[in-house]
N, C-alpha and C. Protein backbone atom coordinates (compact mmCIF):
# COMPACT_ATOMS: atom_id res chain seq x y z
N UNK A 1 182.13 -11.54 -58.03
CA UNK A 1 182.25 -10.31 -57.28
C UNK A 1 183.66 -10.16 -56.69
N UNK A 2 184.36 -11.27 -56.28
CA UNK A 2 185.30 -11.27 -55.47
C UNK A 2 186.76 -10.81 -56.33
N UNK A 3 186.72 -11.13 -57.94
CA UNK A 3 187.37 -11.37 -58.42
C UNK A 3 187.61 -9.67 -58.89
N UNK A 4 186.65 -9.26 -59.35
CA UNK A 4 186.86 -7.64 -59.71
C UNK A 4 186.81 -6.62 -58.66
N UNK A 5 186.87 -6.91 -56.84
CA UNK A 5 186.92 -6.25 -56.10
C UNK A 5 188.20 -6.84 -55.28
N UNK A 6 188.75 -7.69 -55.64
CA UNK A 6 190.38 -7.78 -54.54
C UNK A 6 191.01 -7.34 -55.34
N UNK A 7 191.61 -6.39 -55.84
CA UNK A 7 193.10 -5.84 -55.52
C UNK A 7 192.24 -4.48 -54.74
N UNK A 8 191.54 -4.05 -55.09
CA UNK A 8 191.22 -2.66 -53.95
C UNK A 8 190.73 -3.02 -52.77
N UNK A 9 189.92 -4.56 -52.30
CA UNK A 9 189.74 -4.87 -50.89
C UNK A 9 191.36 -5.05 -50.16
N UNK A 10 192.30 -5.72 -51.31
CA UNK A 10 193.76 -5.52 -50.36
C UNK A 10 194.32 -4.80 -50.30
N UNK A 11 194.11 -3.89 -50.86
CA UNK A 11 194.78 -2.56 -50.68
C UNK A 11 194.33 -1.77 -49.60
N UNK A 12 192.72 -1.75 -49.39
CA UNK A 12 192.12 -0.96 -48.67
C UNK A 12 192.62 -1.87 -47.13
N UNK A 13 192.45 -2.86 -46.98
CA UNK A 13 192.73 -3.79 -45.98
C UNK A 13 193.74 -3.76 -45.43
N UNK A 14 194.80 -3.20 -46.29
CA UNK A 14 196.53 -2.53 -46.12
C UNK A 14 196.41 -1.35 -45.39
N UNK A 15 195.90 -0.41 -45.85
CA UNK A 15 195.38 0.77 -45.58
C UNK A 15 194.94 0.62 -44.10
N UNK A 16 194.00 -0.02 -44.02
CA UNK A 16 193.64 -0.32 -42.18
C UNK A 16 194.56 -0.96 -41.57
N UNK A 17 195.36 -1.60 -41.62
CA UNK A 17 196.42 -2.46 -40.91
C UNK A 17 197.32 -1.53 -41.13
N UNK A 18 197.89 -0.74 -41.55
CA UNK A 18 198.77 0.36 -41.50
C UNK A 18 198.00 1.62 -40.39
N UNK A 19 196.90 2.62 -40.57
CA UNK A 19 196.11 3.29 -39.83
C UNK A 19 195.83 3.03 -38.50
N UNK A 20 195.21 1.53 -38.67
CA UNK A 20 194.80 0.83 -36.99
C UNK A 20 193.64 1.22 -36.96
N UNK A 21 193.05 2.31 -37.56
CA UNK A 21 191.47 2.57 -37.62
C UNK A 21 190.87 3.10 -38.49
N UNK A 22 189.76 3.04 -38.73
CA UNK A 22 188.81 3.09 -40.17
C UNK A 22 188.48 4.48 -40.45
N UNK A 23 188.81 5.59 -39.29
CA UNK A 23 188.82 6.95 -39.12
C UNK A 23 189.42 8.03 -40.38
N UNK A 24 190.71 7.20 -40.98
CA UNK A 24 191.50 7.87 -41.68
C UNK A 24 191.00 7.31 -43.16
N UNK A 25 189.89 6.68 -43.23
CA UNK A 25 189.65 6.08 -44.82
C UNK A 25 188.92 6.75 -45.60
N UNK A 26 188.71 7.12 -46.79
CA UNK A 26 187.86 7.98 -47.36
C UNK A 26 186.61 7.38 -47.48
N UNK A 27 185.33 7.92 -48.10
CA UNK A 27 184.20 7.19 -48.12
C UNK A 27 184.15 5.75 -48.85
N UNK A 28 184.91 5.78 -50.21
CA UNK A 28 184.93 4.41 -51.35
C UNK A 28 185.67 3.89 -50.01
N UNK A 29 186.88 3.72 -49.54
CA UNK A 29 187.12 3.26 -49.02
C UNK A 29 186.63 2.10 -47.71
N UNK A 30 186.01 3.21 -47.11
CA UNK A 30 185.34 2.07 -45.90
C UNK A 30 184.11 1.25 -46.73
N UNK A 31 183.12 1.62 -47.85
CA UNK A 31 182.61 1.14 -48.53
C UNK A 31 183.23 -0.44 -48.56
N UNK A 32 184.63 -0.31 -49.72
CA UNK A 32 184.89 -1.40 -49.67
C UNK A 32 185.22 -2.41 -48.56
N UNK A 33 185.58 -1.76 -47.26
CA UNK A 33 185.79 -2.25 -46.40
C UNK A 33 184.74 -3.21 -45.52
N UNK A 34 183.62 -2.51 -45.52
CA UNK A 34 181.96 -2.93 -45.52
C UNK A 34 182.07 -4.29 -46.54
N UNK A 35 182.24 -4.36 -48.01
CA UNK A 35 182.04 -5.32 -48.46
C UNK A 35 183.21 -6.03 -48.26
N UNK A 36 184.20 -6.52 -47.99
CA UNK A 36 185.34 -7.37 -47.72
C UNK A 36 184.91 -7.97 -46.23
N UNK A 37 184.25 -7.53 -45.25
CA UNK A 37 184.02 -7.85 -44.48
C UNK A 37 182.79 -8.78 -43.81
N UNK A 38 181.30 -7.98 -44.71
CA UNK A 38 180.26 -8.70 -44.88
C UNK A 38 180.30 -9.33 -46.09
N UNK A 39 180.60 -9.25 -47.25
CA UNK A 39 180.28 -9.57 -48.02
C UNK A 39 178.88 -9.08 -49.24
N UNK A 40 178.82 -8.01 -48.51
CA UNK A 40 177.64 -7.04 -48.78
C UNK A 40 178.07 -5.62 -49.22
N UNK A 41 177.11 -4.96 -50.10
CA UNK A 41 177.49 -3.89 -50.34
C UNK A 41 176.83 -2.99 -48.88
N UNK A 42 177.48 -1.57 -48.93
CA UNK A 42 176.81 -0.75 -47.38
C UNK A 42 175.70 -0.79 -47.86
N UNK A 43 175.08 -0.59 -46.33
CA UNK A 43 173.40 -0.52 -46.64
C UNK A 43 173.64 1.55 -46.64
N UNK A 44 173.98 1.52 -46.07
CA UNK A 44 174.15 2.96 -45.62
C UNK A 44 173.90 3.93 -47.28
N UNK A 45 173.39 4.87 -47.60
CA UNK A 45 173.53 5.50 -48.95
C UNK A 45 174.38 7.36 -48.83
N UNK A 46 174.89 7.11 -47.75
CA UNK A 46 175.66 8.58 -47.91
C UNK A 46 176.51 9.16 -46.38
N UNK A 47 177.18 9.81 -46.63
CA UNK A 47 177.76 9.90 -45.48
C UNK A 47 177.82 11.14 -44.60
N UNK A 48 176.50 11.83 -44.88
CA UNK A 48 176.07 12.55 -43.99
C UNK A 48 175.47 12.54 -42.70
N UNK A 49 176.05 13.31 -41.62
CA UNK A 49 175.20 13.22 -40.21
C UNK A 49 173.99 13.28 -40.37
N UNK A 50 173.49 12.76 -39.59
CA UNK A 50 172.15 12.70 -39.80
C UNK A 50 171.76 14.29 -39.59
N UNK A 51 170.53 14.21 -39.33
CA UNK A 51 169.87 15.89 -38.79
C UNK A 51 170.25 16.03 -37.41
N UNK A 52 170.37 17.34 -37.32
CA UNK A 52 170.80 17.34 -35.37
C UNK A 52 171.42 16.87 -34.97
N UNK A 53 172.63 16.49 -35.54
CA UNK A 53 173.45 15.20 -35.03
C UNK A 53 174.47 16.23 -33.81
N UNK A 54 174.95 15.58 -33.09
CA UNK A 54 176.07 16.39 -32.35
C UNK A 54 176.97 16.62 -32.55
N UNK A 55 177.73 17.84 -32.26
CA UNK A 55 179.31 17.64 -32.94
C UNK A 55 180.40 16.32 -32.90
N UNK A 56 180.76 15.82 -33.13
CA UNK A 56 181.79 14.57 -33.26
C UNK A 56 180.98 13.46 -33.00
N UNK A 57 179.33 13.17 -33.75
CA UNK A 57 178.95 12.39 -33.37
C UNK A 57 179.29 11.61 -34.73
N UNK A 58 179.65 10.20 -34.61
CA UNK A 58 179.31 9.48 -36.12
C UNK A 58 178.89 9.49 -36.73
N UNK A 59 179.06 9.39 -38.21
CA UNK A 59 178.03 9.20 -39.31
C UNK A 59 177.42 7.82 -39.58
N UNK A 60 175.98 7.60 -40.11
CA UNK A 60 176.38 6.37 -40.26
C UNK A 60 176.73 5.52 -41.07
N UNK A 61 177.89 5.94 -42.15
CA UNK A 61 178.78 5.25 -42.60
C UNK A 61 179.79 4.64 -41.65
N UNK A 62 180.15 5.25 -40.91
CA UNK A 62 181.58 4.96 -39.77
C UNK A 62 180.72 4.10 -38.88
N UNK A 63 179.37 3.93 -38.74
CA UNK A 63 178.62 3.30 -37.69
C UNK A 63 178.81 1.96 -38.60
N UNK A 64 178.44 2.32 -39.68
CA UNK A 64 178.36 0.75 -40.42
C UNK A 64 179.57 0.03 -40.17
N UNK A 65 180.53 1.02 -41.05
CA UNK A 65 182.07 0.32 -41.00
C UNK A 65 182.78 -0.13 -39.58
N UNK A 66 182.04 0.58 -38.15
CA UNK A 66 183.19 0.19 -37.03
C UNK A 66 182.23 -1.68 -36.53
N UNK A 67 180.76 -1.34 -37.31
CA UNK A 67 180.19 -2.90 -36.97
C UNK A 67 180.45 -3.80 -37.96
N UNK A 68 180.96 -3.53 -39.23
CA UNK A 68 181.52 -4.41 -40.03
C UNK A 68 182.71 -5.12 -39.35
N UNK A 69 183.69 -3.83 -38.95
CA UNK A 69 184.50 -4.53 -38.58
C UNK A 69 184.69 -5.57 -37.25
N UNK A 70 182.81 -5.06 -36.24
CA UNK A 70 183.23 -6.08 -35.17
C UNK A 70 182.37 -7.32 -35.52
N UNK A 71 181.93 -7.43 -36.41
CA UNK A 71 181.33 -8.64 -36.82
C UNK A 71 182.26 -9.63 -37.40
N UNK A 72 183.12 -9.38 -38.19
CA UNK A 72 184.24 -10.19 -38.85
C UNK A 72 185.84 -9.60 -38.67
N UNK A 73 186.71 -10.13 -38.23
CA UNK A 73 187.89 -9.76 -37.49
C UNK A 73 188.66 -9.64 -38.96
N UNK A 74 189.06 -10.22 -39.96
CA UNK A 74 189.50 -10.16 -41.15
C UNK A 74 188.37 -10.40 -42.10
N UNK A 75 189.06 -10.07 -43.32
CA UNK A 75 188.09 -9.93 -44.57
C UNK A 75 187.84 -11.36 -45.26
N UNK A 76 186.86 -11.66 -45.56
CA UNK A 76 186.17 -12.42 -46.24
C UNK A 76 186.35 -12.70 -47.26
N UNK A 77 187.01 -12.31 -48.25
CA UNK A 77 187.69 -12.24 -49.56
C UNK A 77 188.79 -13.50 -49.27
N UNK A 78 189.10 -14.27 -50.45
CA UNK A 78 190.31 -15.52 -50.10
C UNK A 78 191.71 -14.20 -51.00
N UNK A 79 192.52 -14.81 -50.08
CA UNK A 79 193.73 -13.94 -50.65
C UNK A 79 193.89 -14.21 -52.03
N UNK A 80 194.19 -15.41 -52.47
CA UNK A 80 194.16 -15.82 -53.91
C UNK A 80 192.93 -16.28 -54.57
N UNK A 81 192.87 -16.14 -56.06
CA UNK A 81 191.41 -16.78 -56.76
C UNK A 81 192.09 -18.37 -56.48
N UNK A 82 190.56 -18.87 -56.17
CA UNK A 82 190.99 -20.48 -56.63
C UNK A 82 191.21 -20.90 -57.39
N UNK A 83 191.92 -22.07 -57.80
CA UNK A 83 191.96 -22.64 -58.73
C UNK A 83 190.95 -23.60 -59.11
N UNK A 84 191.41 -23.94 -60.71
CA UNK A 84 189.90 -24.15 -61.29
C UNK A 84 190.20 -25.73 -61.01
N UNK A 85 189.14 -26.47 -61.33
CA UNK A 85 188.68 -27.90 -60.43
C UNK A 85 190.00 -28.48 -62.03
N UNK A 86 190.49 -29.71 -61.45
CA UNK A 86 191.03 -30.39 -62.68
C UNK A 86 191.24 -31.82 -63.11
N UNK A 87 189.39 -32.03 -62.96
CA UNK A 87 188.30 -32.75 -63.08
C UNK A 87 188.66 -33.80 -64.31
């Protein structure tokens, strides 16, 4: 998993460390951000307010992504693939 999703978890991860907040990310985006962080895909399936929601109230995509991010301070992903054992 890790291997076909880091160059867009570091990119996206760039993307937040440049921004400072998850506000300015598009939907794929905090997605991936969700998984670099848990290690999970979102549970969340869309990024609509709920019903009745209030004006400027969160969605809960952005609910997911601002607890992704307080659950794990950096991403979970290793910067480099490991190397292979040389057994």
């Amino acid at each position: 998993m890790w291997e076909k999703n880091r160059p867009e978890v570091r990119r996206v991860e760039a993307c937040l460390a440049t921004l400072g907040t998850p506000s300015g990310l598009r939907v794929p985006e905090r997605r991936t951000l969700i998984l670099s962080r848990t290690g999970a895909a979102a549970v969340t399936k869309n990024n609509k307010p709920r019903p009745g929601a209030e004006e400027g109230e969160e969605t809960p995509l952005m609910k997911e992504t601002r607890a992704a991010l307080a659950l794990q301070d950096k991403s979970q992903i290793p910067p480099h693939p490991p190397t292979p054992c040389q057994c």
